[in-house]
C-alpha atoms as a PDB file:
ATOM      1  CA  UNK A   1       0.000   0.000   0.000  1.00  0.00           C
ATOM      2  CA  UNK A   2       3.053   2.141   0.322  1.00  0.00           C
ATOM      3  CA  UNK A   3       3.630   2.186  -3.397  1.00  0.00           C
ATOM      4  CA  UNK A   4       0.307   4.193  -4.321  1.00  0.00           C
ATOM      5  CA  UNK A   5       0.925   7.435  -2.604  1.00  0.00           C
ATOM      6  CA  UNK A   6       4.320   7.166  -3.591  1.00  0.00           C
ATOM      7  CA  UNK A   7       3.641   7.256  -7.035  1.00  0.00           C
ATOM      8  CA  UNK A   8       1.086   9.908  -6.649  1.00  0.00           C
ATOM      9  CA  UNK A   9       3.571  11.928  -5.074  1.00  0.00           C
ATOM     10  CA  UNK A  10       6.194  11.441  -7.952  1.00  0.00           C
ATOM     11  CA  UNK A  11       3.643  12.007 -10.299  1.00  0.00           C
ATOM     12  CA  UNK A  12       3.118  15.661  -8.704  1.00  0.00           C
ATOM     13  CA  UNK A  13       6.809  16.328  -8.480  1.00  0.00           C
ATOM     14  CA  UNK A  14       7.593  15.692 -12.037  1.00  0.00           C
ATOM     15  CA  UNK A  15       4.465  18.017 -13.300  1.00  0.00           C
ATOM     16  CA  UNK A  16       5.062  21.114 -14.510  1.00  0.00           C
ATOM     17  CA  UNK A  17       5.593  24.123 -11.894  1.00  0.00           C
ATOM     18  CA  UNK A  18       3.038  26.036 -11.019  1.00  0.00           C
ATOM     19  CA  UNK A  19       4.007  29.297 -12.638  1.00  0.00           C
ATOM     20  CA  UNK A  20       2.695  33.029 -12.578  1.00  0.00           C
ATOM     21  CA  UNK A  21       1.561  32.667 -16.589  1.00  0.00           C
ATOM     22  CA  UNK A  22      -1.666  35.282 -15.389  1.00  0.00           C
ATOM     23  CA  UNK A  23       0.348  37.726 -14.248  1.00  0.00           C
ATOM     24  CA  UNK A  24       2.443  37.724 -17.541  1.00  0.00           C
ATOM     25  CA  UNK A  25      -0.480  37.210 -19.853  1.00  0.00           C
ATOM     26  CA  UNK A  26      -1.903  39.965 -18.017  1.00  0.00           C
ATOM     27  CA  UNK A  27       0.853  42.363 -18.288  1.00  0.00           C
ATOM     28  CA  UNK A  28       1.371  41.514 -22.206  1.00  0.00           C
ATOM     29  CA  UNK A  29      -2.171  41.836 -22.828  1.00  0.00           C
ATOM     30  CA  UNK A  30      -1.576  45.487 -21.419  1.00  0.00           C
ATOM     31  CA  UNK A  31       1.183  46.546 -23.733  1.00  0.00           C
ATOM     32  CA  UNK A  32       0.744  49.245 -25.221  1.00  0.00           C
ATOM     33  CA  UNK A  33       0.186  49.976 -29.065  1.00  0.00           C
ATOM     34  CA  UNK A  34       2.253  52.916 -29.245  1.00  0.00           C
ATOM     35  CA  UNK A  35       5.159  53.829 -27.129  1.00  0.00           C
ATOM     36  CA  UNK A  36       6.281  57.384 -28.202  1.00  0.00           C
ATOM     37  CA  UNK A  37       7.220  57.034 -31.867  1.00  0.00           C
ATOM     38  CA  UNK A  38       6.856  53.403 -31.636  1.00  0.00           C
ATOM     39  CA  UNK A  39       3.799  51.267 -32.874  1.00  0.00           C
ATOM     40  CA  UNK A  40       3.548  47.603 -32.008  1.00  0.00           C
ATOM     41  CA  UNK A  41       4.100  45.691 -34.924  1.00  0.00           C
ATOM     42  CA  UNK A  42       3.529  42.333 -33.695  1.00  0.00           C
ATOM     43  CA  UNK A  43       3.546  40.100 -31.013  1.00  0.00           C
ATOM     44  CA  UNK A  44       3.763  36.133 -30.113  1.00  0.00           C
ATOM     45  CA  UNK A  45       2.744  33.649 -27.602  1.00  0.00           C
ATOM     46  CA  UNK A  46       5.475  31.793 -26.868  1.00  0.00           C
ATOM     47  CA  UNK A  47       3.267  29.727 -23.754  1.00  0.00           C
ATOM     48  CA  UNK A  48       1.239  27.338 -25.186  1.00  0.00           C
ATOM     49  CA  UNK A  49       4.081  25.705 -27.350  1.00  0.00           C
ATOM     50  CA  UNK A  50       7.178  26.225 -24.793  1.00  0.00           C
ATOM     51  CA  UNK A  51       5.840  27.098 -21.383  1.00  0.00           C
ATOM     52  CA  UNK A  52       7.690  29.197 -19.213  1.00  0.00           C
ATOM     53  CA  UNK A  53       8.941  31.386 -22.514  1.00  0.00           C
ATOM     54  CA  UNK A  54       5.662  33.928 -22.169  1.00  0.00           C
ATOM     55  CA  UNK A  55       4.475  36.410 -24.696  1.00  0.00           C
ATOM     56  CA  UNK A  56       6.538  39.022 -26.840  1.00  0.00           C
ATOM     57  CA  UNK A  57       5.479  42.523 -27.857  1.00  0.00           C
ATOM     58  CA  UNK A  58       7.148  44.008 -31.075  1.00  0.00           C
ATOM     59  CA  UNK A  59       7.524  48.081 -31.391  1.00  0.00           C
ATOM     60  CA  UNK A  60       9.737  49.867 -34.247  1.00  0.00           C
ATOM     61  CA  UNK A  61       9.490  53.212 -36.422  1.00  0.00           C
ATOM     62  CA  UNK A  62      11.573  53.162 -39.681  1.00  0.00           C
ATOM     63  CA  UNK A  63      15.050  53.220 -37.337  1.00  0.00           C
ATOM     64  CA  UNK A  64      14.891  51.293 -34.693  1.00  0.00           C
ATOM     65  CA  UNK A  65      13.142  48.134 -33.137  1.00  0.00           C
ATOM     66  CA  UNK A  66      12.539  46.810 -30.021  1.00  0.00           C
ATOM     67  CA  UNK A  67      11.040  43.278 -28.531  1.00  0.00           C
ATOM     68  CA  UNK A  68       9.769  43.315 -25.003  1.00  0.00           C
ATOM     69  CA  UNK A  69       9.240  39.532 -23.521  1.00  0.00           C
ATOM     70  CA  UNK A  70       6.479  38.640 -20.965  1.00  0.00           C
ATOM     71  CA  UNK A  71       7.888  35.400 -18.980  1.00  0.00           C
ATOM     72  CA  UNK A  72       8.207  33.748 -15.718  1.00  0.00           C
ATOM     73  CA  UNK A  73      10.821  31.259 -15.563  1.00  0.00           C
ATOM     74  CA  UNK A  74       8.043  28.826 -14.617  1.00  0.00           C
ATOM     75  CA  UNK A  75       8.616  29.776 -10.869  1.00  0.00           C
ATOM     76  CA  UNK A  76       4.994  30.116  -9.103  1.00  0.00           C
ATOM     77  CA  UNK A  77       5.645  33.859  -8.094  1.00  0.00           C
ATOM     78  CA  UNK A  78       8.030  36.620 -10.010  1.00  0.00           C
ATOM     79  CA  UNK A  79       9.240  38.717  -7.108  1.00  0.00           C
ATOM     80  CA  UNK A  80      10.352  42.430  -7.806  1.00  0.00           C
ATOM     81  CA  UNK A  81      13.799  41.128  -7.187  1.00  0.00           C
ATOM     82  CA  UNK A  82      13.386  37.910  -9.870  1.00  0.00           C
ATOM     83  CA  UNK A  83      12.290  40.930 -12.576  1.00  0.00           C
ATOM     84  CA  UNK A  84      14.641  43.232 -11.489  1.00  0.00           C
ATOM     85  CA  UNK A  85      17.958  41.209 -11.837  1.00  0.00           C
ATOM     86  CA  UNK A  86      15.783  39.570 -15.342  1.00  0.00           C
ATOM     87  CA  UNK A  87      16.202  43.597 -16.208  1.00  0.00           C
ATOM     88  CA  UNK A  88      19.720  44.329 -15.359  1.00  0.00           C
ATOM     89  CA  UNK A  89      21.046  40.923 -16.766  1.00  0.00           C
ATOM     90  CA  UNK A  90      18.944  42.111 -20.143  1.00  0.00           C
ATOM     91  CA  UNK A  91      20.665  45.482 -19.758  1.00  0.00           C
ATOM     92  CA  UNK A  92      24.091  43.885 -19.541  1.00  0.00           C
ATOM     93  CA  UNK A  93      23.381  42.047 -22.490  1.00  0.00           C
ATOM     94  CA  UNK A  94      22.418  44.729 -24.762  1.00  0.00           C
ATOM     95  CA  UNK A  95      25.618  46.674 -23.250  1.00  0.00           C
ATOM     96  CA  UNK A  96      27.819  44.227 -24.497  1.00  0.00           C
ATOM     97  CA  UNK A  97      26.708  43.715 -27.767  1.00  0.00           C
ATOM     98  CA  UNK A  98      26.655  47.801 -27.914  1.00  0.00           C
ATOM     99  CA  UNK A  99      30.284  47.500 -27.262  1.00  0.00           C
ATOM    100  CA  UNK A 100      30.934  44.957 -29.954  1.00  0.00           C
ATOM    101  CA  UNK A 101      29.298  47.099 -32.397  1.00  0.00           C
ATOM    102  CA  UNK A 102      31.041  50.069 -31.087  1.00  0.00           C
ATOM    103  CA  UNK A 103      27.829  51.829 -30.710  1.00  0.00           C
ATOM    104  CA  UNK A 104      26.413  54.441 -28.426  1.00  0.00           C
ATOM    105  CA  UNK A 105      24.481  53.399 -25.878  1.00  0.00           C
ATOM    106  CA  UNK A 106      22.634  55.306 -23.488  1.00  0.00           C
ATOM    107  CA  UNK A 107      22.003  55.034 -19.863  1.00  0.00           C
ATOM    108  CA  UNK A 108      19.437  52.383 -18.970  1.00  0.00           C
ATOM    109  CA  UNK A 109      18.207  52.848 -15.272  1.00  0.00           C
ATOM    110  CA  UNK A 110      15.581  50.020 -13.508  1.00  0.00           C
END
């Protein structure tokens, strides 16, 4: 009799996490449609095929383009601290292909 909860219990450890989709499908369904001179051009749901990769928003005007991304890691709650090192880790990465490019970059503050 030992084996049945035991298997139930595996069962519900190897299932997928619990993760804060809502609160990302919330916040992508609130992007805007324009952004200054931008105007959304597109966007994707990235969920339903690879979950834990989220939504993606798509703004540009004729010089410049940007992708915003929606996503949760799959953990059950995104704490500010979670989204705030996501931010400064994206900000480092844009940084260093800046430098690479030897292009101008300016200051990007969370």
């Amino acid at each position: 009799m030992l084996l049945k909860p035991l298997v139930v219990s595996l069962s519900l450890l190897c299932g997928p996490a619990l993760a804060d989709v809502q609160s990302c499908k919330k916040l992508f369904e609130r992007a805007p449609q324009v952004l200054s001179d931008l105007n959304q051009i597109g966007s994707e749901v990235y969920e339903d095929s690879h979950p834990g990769l989220g939504y993606s928003a798509t703004l540009a005007d004729p010089s410049s383009k940007i992708t915003v991304f929606f996503y949760d890691h799959q953990q059950r709650d995104v704490s500010s601290e979670m989204a705030l090192e996501s931010f400064k880790q994206a900000a480092r990465d844009i940084g260093a292909i800046a430098a690479r490019r030897d292009a101008e970059l300016g200051e990007i503050n969370a």
